[in-house]
Each structure stands twice: as structure tokens, then as C-alpha cells.
C-alpha atoms as a PDB file:
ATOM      1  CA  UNK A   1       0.000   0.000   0.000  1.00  0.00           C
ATOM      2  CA  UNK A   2       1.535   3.577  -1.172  1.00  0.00           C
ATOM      3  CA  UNK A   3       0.896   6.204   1.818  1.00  0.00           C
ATOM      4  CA  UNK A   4       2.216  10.158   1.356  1.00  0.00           C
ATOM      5  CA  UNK A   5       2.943  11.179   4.742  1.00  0.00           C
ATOM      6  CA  UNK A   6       3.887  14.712   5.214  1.00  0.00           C
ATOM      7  CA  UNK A   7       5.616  16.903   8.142  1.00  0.00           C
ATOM      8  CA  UNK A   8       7.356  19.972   8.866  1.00  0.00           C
ATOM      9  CA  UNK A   9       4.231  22.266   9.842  1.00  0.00           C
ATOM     10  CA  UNK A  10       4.289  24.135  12.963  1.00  0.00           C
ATOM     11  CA  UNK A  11       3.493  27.852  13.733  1.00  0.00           C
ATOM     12  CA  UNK A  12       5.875  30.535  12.448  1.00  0.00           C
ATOM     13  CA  UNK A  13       5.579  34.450  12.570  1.00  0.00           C
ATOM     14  CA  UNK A  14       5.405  36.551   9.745  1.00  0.00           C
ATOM     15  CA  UNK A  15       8.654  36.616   7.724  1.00  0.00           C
ATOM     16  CA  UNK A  16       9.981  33.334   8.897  1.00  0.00           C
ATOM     17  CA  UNK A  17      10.516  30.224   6.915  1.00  0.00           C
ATOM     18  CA  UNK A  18       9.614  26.094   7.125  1.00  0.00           C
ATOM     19  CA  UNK A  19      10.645  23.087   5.229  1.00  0.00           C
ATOM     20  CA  UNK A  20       7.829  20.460   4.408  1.00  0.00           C
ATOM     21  CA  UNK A  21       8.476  16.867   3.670  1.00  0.00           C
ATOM     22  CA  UNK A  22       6.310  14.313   2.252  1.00  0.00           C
ATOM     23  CA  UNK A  23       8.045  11.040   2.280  1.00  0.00           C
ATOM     24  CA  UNK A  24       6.007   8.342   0.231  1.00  0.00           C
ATOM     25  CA  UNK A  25       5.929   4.926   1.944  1.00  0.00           C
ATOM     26  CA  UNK A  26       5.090   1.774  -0.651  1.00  0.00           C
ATOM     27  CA  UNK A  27       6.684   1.063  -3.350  1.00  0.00           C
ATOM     28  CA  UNK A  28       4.978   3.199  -6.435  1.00  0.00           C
ATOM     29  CA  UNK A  29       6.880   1.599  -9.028  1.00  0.00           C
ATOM     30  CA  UNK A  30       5.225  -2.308  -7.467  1.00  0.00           C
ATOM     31  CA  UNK A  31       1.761  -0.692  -8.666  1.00  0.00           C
ATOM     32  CA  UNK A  32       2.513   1.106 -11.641  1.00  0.00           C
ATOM     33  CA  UNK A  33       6.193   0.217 -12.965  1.00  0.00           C
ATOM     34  CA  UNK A  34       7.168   3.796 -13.484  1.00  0.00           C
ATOM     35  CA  UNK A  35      10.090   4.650 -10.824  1.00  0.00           C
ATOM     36  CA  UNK A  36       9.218   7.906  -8.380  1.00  0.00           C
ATOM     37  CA  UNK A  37      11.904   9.497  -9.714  1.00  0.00           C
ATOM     38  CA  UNK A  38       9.227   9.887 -12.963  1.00  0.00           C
ATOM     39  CA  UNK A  39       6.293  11.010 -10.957  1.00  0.00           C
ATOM     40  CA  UNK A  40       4.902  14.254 -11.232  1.00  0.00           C
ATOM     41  CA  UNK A  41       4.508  15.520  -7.783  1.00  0.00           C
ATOM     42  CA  UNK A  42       2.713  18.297  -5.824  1.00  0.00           C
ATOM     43  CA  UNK A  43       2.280  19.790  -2.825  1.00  0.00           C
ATOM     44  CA  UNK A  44      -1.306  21.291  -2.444  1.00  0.00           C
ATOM     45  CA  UNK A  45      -3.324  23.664   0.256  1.00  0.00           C
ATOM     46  CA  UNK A  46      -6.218  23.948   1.806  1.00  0.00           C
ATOM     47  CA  UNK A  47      -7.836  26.504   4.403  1.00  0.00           C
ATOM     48  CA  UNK A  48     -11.584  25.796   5.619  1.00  0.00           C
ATOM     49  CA  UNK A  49     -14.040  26.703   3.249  1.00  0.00           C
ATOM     50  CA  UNK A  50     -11.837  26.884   0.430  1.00  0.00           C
ATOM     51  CA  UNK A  51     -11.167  24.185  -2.423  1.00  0.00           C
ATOM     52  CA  UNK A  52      -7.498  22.623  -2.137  1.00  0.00           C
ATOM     53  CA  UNK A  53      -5.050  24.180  -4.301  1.00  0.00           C
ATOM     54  CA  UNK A  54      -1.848  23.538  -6.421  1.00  0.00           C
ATOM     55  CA  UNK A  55       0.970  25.030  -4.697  1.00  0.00           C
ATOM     56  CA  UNK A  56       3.497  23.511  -6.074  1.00  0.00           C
ATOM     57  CA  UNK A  57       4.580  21.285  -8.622  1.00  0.00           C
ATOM     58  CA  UNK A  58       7.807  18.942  -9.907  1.00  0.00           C
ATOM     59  CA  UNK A  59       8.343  16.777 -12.632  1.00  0.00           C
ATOM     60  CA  UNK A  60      10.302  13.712 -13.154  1.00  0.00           C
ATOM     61  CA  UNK A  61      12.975  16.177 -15.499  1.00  0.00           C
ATOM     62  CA  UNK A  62      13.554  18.780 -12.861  1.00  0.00           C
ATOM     63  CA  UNK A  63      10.928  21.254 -14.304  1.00  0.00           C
ATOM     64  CA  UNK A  64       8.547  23.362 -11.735  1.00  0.00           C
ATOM     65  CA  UNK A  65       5.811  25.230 -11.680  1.00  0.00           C
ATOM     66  CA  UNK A  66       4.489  27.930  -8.873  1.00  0.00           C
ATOM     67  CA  UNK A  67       0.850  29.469  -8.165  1.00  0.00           C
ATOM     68  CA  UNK A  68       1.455  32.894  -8.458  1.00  0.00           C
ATOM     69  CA  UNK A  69       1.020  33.685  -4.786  1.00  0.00           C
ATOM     70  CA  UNK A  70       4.014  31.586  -3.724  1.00  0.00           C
ATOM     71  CA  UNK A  71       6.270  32.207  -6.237  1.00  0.00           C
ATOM     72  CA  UNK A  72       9.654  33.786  -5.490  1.00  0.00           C
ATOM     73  CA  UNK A  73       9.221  32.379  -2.020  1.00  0.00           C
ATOM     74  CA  UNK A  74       8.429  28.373  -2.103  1.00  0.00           C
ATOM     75  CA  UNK A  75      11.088  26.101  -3.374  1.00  0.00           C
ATOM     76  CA  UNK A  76       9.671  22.583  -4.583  1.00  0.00           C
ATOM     77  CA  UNK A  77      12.669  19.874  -4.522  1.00  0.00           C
ATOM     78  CA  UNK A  78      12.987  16.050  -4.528  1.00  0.00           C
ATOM     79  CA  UNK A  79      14.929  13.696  -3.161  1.00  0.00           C
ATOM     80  CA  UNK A  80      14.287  10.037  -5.600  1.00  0.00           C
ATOM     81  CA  UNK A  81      16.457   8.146  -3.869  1.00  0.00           C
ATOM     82  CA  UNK A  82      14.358   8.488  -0.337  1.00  0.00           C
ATOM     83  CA  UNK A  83      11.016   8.660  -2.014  1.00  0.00           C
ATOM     84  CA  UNK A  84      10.401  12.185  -0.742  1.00  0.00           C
ATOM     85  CA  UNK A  85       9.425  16.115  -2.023  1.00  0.00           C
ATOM     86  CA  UNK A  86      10.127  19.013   0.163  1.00  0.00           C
ATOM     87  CA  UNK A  87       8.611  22.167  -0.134  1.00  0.00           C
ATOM     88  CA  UNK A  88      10.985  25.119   1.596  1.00  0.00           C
ATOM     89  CA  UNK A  89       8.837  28.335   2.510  1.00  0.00           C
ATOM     90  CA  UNK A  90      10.356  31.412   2.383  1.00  0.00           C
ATOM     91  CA  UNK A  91       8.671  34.896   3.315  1.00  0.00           C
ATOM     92  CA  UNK A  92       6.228  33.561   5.010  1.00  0.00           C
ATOM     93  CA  UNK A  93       2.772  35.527   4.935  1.00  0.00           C
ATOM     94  CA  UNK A  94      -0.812  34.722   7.290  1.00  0.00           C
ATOM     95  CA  UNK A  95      -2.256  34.169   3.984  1.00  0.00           C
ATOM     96  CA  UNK A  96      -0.297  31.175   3.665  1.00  0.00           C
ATOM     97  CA  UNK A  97      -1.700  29.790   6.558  1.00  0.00           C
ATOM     98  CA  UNK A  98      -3.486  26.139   5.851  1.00  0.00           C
ATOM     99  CA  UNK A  99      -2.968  22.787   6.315  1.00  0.00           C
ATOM    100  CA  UNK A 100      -0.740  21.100   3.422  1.00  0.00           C
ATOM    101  CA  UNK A 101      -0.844  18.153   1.585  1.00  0.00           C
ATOM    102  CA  UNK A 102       1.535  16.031  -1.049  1.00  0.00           C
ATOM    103  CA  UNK A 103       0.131  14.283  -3.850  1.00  0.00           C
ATOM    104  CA  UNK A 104       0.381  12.796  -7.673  1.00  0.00           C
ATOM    105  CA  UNK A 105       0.403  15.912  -9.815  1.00  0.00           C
ATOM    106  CA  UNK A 106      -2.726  15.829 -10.910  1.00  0.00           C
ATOM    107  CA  UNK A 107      -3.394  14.816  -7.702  1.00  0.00           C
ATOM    108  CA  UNK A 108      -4.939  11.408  -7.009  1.00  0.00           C
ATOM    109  CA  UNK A 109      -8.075  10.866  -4.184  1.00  0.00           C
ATOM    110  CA  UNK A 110      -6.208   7.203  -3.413  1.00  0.00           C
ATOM    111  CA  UNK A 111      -3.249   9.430  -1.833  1.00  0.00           C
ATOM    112  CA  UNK A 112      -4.357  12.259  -0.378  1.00  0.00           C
ATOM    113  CA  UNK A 113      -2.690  11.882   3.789  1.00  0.00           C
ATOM    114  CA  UNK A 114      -3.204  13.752   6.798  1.00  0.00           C
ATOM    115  CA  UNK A 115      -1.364  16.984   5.808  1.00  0.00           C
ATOM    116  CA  UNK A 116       0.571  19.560   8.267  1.00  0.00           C
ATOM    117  CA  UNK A 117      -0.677  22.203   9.664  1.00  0.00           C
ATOM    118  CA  UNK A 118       1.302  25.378   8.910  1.00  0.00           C
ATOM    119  CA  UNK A 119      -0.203  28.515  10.577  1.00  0.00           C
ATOM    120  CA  UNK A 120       1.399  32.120  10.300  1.00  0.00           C
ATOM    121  CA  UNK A 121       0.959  34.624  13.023  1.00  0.00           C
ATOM    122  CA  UNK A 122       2.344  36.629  15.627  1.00  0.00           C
END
């Protein structure tokens, strides 16, 4: 069974910085015979009340993509050999406050986990 656990959230004030990881537990390449190294991953938001959103993205060739409201501040990065995708958060703003999540990019409903809390405040 393929589980995406992620960690890293906490509280932080205004300005400061975190670093997420989601380390994927299973073996992905057992179910689909693609290595993780080839996955598309993401690392997604959500705040209550509010659809989940794309925060970040990587692909299996080192390309990235940003929503506009993080970029210039969130760094997406992978490690294939451990099975995991950090997300580094620079600049951090209240807005970004909301719990976040790891998944396929497009994301999958088999794989969403319990997500970390990040809050931003003084």
C-alpha cells in the first residue's frame, strides 16, 4: 500500500521560513512500474471553506511550476532516492496559513494523507 505522509508544519511568525516533507511509503513503481523518480509531484493547500489548491509542482525532469502567490518564495525539490518532495517556505505571509498536503500531480483521491498544519501569526 503507497501512503504520502507529510511533516514539517508548525506555527511561524510573519517573515519566517519552514521546510515540508512528504516522504512516500510503498513502493509506487510495485503498482505502476514507473520509478518515483518519474512522478509528477505536488504539494497542495487547503484553508476551511476553500477548495485545495496547487501550490506547487515537480516533474520527473527537474521542471517546476508555482501558483502565483508563492512564487519567489516556495522552493519545490525532490529527493528520488528516499522517495520524498520538500517544499521550503520562504517569506512567510498569514495568507499562507493552511494545512498542506503532497500528492500525484494531478493529484490522485487514493493518496491524499493527513497533511501539516502550517499557521502564520504573531
Amino acid at each position: 500500500q503507497v501512503q504520502f505522509v507529510e511533516s514539517g508544519g508548525g506555527l511561524v511568525q510573519p517573515g519566517g521560513s519552514l521546510r515540508l516533507s512528504c516522504i512516500v511509503s510503498g513502493s509506487m513503481f510495485d503498482i505502476t512500474r514507473i520509478p518515483f523518480g518519474s512522478w509528477r509531484m505536488g504539494w497542495y493547500r487547503q484553508t476551511p471553506g476553500k477548495q485545495r489548491e496547487l501550490v506547487a509542482g515537480t516533474a520527473g525532469g527537474g521542471s517546476t511550476v508555482y501558483a502565483d502567490s508563492v512564487k519567489g518564495r516556495f522552493t519545490i525539490s525532490r529527493d528520488n532516492a528516499k522517495n520524498t518532495v520538500y517544499l521550503q517556505m520562504n517569506s512567510l505571509k498569514p495568507d499562507d496559513t493552511a494545512t498542506y498536503y503532497c500528492n500525484l500531480n494531478p493529484s490522485s483521491p487514493a493518496y491524499w494523507g493527513q497533511g501539516t498544519p502550517v499557521t502564520v501569526s504573531t
